[in-house]
N, C-alpha and C. Protein backbone atom coordinates (compact mmCIF):
# COMPACT_ATOMS: atom_id res chain seq x y z
N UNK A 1 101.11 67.67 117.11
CA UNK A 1 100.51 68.89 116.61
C UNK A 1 99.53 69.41 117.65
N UNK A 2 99.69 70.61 117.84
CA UNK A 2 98.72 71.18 118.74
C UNK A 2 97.12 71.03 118.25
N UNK A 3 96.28 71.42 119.03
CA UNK A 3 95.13 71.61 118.64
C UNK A 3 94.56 72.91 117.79
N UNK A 4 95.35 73.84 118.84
CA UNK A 4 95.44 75.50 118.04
C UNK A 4 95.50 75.50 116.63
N UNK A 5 96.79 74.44 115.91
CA UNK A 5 97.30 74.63 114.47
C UNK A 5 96.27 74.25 113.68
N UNK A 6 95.40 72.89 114.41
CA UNK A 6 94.69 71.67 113.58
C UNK A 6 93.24 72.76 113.18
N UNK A 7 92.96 73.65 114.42
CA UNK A 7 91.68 74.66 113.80
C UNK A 7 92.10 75.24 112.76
N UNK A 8 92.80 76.15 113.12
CA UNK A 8 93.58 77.08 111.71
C UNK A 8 93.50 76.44 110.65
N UNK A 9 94.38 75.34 110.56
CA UNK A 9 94.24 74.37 109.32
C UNK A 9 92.75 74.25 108.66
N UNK A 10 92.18 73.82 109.68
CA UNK A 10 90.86 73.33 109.17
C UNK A 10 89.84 74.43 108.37
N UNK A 11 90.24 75.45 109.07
CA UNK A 11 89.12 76.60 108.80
C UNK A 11 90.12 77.69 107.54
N UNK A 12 91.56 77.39 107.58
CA UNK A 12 91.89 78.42 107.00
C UNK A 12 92.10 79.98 107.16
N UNK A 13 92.72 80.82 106.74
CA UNK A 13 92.84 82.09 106.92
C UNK A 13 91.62 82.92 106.94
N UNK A 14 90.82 83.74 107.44
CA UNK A 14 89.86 84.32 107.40
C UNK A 14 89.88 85.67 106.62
N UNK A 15 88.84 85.58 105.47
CA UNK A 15 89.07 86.85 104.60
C UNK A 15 88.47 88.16 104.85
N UNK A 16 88.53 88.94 106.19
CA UNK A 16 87.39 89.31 106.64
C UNK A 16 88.69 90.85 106.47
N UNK A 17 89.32 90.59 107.26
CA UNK A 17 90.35 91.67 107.29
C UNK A 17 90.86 92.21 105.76
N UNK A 18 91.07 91.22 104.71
CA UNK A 18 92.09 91.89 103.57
C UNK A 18 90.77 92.64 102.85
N UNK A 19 89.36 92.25 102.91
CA UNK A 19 88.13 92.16 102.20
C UNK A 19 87.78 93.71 102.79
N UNK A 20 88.17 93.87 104.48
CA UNK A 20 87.67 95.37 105.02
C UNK A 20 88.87 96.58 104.35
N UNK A 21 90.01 95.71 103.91
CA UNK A 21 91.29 96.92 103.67
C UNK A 21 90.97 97.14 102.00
N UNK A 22 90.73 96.15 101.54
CA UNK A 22 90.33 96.27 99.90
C UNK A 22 89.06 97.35 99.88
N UNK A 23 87.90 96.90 100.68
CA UNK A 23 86.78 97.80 101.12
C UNK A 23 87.58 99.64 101.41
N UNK A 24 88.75 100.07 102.53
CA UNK A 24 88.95 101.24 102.42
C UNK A 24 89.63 101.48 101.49
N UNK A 25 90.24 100.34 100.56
CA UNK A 25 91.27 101.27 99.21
C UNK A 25 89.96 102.15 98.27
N UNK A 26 88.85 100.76 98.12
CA UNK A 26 88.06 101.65 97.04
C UNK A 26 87.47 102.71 97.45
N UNK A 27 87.11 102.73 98.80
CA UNK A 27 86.25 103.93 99.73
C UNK A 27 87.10 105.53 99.65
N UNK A 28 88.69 105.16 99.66
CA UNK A 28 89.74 106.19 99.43
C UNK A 28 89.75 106.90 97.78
N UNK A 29 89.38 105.99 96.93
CA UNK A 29 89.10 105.86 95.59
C UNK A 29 88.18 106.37 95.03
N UNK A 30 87.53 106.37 95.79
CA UNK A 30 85.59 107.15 95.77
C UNK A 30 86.06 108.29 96.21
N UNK A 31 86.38 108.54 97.31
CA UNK A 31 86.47 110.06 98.15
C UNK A 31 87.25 110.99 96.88
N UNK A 32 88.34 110.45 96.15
CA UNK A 32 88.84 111.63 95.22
C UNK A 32 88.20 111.62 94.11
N UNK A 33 86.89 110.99 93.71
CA UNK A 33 86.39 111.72 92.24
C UNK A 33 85.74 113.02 92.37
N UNK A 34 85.10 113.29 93.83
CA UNK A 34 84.50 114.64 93.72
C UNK A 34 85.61 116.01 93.34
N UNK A 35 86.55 115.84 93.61
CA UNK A 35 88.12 117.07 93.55
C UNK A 35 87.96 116.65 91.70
N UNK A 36 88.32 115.41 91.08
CA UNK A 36 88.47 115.23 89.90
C UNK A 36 87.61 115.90 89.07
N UNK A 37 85.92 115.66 89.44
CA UNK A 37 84.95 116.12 88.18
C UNK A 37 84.90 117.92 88.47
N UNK A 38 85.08 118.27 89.89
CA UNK A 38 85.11 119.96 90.24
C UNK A 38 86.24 120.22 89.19
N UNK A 39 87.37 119.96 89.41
CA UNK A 39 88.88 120.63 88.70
C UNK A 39 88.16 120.15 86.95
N UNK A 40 87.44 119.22 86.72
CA UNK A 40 87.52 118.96 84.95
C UNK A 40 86.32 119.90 84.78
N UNK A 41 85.05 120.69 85.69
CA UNK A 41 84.41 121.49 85.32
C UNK A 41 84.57 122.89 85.71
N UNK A 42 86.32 122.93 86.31
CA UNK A 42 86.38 124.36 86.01
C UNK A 42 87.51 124.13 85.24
N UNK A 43 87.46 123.77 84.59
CA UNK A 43 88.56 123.34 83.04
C UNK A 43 90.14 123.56 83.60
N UNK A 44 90.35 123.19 85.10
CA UNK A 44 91.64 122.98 85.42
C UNK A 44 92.27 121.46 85.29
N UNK A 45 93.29 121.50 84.22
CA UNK A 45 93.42 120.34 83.60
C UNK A 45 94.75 120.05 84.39
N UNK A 46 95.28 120.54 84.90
CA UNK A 46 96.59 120.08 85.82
C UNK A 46 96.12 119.69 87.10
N UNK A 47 95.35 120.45 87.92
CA UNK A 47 94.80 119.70 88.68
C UNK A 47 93.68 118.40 88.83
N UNK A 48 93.08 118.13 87.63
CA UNK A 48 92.50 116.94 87.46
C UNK A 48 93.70 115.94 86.62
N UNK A 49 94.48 116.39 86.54
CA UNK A 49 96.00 115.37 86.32
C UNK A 49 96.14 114.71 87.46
N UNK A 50 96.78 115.47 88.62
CA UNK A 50 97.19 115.02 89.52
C UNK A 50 96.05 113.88 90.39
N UNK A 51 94.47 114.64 90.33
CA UNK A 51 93.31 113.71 90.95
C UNK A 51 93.34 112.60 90.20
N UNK A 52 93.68 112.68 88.79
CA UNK A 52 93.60 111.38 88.08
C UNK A 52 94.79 110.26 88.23
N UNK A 53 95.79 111.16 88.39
CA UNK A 53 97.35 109.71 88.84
C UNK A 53 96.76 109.31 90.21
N UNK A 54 96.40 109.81 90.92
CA UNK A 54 95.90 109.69 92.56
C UNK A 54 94.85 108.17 92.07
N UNK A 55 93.42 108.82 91.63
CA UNK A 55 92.64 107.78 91.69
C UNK A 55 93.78 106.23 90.95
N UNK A 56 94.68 106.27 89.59
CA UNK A 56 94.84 105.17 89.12
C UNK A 56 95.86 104.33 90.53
N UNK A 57 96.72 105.25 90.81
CA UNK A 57 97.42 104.73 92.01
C UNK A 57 96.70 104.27 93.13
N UNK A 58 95.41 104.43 93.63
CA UNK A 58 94.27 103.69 94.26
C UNK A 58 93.93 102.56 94.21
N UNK A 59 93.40 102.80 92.24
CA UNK A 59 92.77 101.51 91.83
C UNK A 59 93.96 100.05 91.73
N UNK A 60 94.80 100.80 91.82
CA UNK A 60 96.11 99.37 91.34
C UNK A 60 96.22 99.14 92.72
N UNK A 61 96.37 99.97 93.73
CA UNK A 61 96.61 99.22 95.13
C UNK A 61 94.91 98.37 95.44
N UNK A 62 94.07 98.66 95.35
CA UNK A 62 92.92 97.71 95.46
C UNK A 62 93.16 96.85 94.82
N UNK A 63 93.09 96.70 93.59
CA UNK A 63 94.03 95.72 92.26
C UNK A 63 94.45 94.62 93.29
N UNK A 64 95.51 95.30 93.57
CA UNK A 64 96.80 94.34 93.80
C UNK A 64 95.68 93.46 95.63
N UNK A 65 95.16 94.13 96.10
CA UNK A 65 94.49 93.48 97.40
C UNK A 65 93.58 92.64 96.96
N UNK A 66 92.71 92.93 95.87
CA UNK A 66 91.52 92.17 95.60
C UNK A 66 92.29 90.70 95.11
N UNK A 67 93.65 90.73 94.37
CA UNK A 67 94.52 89.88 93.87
C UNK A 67 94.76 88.95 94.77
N UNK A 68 95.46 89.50 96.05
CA UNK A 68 95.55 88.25 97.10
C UNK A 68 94.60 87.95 97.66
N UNK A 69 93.61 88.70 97.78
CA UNK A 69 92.05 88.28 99.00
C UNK A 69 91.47 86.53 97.80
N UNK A 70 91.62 86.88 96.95
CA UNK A 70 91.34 85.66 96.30
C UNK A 70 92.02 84.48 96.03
N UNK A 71 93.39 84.51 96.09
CA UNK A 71 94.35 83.90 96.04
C UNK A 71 94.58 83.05 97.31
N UNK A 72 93.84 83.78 98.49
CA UNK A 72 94.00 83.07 99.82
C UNK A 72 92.61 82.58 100.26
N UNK A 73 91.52 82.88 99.37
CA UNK A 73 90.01 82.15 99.51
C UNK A 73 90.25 80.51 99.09
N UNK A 74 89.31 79.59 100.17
CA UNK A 74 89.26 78.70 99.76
C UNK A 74 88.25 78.79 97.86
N UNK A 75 88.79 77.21 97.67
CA UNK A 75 87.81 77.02 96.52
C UNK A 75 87.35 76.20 96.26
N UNK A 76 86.80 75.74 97.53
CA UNK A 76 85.18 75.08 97.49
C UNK A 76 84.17 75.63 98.10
């Protein structure tokens, strides 16, 4: 066995990367409520439709990242 593998092993996958991409799903997630609450206070209800499938399709892709970022954390 190399030495290269035996670090990896030891230390594990580093959660730094899935933790910064989970970080821009919600940041992407944030950026569309301002379009959402404008369109629901000028009582355009089709266009705060569409801001609203947008944000849930956000939150499930963070969902689904926050899902593996933990799944690949140690647990101790």
């Amino acid at each position: 066995m190399s030495p290269k593998n035996f670090v990896f092993e030891l230390f594990g996958r580093s959660p730094v990367r899935p933790l910064q991409a989970h970080m821009e799903k919600v940041r992407a997630c944030i950026a569309e409520l301002p379009p959402f609450i404008e369109a629901m206070a000028r009582d355009d209800w089709d266009t705060a439709r569409v801001q609203q499938r947008k944000i849930v399709k956000l939150e499930h892709e963070a969902d689904r990242l926050k899902k593996d970022l933990r799944l690949h954390c140690p647990r101790g």
